[in-house]
N, C-alpha and C. Protein backbone atom coordinates (compact mmCIF):
# COMPACT_ATOMS: atom_id res chain seq x y z
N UNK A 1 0.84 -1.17 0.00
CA UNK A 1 0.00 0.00 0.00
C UNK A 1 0.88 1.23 0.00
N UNK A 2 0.71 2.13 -0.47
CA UNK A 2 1.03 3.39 -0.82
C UNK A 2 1.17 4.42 0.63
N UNK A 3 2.04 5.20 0.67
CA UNK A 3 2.10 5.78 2.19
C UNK A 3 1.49 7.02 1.62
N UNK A 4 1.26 7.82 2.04
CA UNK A 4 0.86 9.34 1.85
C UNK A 4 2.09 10.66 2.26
N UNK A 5 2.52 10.87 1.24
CA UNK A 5 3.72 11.79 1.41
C UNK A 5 3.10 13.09 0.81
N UNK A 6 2.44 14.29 1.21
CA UNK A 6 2.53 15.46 0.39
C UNK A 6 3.41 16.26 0.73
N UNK A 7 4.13 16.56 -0.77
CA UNK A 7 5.21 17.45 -0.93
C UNK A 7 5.35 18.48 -2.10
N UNK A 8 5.74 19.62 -2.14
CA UNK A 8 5.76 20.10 -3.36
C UNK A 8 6.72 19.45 -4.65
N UNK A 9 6.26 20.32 -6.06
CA UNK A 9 6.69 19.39 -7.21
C UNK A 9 8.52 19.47 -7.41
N UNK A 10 8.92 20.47 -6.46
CA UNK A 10 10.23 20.79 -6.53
C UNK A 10 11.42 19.45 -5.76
N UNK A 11 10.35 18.55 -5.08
CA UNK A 11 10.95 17.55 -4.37
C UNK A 11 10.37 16.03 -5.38
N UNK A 12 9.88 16.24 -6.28
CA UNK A 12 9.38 14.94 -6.89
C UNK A 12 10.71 13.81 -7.45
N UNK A 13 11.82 14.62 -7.99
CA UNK A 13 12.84 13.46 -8.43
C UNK A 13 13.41 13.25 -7.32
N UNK A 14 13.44 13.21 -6.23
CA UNK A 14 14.00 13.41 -4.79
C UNK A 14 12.78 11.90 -4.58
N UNK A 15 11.92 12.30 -4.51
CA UNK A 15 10.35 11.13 -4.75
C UNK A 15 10.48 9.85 -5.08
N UNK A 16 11.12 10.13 -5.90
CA UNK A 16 11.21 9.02 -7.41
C UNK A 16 12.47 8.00 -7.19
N UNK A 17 13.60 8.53 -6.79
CA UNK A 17 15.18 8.10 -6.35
C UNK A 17 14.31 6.76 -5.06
N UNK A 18 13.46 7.72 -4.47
CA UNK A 18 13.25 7.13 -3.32
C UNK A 18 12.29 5.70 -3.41
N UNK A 19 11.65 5.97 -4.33
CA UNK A 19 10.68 4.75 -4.60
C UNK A 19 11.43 3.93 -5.55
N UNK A 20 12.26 4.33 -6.58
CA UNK A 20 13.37 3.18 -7.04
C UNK A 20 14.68 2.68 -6.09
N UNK A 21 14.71 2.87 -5.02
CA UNK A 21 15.65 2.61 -4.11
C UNK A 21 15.16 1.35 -2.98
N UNK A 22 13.88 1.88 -2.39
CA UNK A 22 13.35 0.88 -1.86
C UNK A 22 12.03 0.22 -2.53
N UNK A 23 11.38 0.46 -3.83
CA UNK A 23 10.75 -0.76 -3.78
C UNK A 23 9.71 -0.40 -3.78
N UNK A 24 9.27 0.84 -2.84
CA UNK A 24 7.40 0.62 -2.40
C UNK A 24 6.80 1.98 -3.19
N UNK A 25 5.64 2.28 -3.29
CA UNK A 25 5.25 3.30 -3.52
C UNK A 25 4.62 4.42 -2.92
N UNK A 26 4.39 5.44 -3.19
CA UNK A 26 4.38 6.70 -2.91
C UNK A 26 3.71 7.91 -3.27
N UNK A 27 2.75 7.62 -2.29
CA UNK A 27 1.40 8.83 -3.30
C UNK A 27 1.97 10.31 -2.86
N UNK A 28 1.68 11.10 -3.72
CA UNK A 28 2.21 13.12 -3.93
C UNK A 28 1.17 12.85 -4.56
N UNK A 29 1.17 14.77 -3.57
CA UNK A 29 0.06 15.54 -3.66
C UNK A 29 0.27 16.52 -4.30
N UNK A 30 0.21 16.88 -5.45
CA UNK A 30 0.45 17.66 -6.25
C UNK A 30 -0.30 18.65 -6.09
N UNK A 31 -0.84 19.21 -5.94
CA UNK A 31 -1.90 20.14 -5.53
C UNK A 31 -3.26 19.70 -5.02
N UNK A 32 -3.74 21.12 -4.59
CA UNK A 32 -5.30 20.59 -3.47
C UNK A 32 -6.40 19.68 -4.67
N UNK A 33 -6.52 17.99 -4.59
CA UNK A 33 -7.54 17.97 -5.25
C UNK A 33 -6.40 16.79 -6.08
N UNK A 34 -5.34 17.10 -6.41
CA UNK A 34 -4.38 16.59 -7.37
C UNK A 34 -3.62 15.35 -6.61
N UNK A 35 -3.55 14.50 -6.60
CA UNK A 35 -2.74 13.06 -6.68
C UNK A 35 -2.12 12.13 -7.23
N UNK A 36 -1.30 12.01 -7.19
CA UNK A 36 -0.32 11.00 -8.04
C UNK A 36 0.24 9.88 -7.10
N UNK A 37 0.40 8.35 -7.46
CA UNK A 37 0.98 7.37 -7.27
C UNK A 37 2.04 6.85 -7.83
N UNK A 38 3.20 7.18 -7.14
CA UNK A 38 4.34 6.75 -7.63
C UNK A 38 5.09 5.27 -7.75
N UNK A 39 4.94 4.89 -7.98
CA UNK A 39 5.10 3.15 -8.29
C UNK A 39 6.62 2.74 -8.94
N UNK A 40 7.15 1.55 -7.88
CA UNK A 40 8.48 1.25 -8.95
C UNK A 40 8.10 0.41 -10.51
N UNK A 41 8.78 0.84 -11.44
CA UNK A 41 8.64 0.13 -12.58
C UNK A 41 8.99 -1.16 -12.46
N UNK A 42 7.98 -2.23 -13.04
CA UNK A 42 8.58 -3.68 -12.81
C UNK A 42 9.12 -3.95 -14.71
N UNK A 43 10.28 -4.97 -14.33
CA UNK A 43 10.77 -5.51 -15.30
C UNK A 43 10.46 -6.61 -15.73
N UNK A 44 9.86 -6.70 -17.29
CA UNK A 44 9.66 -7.74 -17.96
C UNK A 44 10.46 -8.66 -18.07
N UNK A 45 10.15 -10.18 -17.75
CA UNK A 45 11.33 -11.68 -17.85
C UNK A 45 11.65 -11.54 -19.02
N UNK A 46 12.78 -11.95 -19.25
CA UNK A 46 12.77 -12.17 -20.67
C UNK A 46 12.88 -13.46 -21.01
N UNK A 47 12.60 -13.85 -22.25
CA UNK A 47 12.12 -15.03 -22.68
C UNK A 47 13.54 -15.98 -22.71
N UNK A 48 13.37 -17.19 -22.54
CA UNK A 48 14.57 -17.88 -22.86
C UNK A 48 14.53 -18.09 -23.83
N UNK A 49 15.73 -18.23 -24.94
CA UNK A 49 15.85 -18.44 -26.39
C UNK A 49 15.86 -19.66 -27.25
N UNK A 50 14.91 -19.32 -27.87
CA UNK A 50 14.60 -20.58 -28.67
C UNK A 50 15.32 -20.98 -28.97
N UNK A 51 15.48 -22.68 -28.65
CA UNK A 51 16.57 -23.39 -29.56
C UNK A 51 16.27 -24.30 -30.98
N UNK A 52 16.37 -24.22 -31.79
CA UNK A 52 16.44 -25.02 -33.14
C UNK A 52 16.19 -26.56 -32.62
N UNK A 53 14.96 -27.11 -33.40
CA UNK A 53 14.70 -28.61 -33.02
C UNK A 53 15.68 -29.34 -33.53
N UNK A 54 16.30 -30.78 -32.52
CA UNK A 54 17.21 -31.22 -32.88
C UNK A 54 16.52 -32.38 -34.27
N UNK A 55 17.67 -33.04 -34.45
CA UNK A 55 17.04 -34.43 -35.40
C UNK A 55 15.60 -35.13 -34.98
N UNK A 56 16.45 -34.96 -33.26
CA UNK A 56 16.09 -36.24 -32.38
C UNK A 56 14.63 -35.83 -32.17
N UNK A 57 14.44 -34.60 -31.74
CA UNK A 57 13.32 -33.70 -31.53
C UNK A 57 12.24 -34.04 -32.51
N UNK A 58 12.73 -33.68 -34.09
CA UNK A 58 11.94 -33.98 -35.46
C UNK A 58 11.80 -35.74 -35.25
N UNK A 59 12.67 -36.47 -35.43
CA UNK A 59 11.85 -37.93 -35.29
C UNK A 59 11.06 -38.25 -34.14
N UNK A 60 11.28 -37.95 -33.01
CA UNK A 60 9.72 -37.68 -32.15
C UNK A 60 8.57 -37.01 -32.04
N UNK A 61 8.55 -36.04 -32.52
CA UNK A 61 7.35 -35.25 -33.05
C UNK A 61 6.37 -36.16 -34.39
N UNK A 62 7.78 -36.86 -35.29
CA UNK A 62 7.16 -37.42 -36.50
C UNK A 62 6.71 -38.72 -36.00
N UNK A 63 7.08 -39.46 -35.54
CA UNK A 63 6.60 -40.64 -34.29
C UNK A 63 5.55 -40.56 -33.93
N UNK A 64 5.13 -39.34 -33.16
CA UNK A 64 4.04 -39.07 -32.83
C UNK A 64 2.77 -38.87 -33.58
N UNK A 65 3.02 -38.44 -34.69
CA UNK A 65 2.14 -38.31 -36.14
C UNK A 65 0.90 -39.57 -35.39
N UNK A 66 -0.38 -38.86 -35.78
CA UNK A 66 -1.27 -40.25 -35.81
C UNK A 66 -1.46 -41.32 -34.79
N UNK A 67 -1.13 -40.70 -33.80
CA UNK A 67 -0.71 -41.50 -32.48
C UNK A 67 -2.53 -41.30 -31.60
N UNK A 68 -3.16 -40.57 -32.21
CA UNK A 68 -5.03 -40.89 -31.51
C UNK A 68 -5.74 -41.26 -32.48
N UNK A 69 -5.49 -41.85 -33.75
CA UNK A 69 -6.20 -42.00 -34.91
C UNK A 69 -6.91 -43.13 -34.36
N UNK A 70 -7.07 -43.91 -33.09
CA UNK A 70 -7.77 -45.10 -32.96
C UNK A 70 -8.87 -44.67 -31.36
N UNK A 71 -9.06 -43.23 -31.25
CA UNK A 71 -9.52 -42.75 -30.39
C UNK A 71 -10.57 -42.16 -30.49
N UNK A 72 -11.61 -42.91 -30.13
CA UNK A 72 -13.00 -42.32 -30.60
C UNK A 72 -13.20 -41.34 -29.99
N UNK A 73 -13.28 -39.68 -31.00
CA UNK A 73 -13.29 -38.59 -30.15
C UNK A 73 -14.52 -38.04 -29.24
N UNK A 74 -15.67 -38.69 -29.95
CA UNK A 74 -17.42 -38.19 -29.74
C UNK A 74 -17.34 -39.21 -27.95
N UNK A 75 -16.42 -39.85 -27.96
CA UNK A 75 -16.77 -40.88 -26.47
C UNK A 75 -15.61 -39.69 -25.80
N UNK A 76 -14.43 -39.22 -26.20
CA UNK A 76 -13.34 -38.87 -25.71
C UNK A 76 -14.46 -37.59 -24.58
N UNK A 77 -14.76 -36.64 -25.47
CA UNK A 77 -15.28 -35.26 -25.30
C UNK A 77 -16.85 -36.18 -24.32
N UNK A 78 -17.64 -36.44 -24.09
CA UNK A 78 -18.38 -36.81 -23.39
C UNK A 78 -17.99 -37.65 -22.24
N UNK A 79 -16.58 -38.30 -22.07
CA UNK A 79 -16.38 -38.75 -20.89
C UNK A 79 -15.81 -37.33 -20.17
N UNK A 80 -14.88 -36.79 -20.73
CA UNK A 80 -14.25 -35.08 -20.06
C UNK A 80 -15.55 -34.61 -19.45
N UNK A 81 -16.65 -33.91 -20.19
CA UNK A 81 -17.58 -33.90 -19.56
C UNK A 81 -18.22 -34.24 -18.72
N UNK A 82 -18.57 -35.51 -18.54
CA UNK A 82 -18.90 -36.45 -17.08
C UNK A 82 -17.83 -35.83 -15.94
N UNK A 83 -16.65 -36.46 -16.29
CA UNK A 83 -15.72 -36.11 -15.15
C UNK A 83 -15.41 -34.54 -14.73
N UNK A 84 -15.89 -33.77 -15.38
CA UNK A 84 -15.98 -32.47 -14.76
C UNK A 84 -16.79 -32.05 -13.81
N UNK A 85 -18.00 -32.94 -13.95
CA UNK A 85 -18.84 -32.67 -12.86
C UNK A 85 -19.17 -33.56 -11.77
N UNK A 86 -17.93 -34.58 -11.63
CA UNK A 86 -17.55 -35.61 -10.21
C UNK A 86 -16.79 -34.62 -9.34
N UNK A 87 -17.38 -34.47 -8.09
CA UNK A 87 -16.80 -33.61 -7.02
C UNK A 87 -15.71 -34.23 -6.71
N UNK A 88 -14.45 -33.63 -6.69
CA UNK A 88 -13.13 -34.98 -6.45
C UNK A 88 -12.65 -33.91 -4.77
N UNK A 89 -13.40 -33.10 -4.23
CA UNK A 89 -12.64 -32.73 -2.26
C UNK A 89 -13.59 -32.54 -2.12
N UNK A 90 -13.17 -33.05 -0.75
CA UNK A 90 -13.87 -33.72 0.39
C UNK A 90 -14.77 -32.12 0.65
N UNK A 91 -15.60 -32.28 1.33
CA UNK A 91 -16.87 -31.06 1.27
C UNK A 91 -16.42 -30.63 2.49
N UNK A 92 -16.53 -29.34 2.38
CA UNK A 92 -15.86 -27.91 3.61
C UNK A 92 -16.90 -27.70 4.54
N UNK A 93 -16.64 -27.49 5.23
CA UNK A 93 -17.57 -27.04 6.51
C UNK A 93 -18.69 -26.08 5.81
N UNK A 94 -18.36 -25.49 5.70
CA UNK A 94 -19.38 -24.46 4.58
C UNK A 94 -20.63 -25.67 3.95
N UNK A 95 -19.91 -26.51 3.29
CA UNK A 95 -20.49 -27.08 2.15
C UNK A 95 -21.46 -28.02 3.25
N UNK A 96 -21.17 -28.14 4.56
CA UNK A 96 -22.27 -28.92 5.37
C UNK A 96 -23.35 -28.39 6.09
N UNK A 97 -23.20 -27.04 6.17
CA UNK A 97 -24.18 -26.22 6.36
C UNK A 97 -25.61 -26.11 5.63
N UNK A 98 -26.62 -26.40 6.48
CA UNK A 98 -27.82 -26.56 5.75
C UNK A 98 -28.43 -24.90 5.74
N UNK A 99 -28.19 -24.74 4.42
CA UNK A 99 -28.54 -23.71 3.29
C UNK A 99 -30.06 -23.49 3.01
N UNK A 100 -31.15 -23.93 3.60
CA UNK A 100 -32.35 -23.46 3.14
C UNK A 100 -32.75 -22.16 3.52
C-alpha cells in the first residue's frame, strides 16, 4: 500500500530516487484535489531463447504423427464432460451447512 507523502513538485525526483531505491510506492500531492501514485517500474522476464529442433526432436514429433487415430473422439469429449462434474474434495464445513 502506498504511504501518503505530500510534498511540493520541486521535491518529486527526490520522490522518485526514493521509490526506485526501496521498492514501495508513494502517493504526492500535487496540488489541493491533485494526486499521483508513484510506483516502482517492474521488469519484464525475458524469454529464454529458442533453440532449433534437434534431429532427435523432429523424429519424435514425426513418431508421434497419428498416435489418436484409434480414439474415438465423440466418447473422448463426453467422458471429459462427465468427469468435470464428479466432485473430487472432500466437502468444507461451509459445504455442510444446511442452506435453506
Amino acid at each position: 500500500m502506498a504511504s501518503d507523502m505530500y510534498i511540493d513538485m520541486s521535491h518529486l525526483a527526490e520522490v522518485a530516487d526514493e521509490v526506485e531505491r526501496t521498492k514501495r510506492p508513494r502517493t504526492v500531492g500535487i496540488r489541493r484535489g491533485v494526486v499521483a501514485v508513484l510506483k516502482p517500474a517492474t521488469r519484464k522476464v525475458a524469454r529464454p531463447v529458442r533453440r532449433e529442433p534437434t534431429a532427435e526432436d523432429v523424429a519424435a514429433f514425426e513418431a508421434a504423427a497419428g498416435g489418436w487415430a484409434d480414439v474415438d473422439t465423440d466418447r473422448f469429449v463426453t467422458d471429459a464432460y462427465k468427469s468435470r462434474r464428479i466432485a473430487t474434495r472432500p466437502p468444507s464445513s461451509y459445504d455442510l451447512l444446511d442452506r435453506h
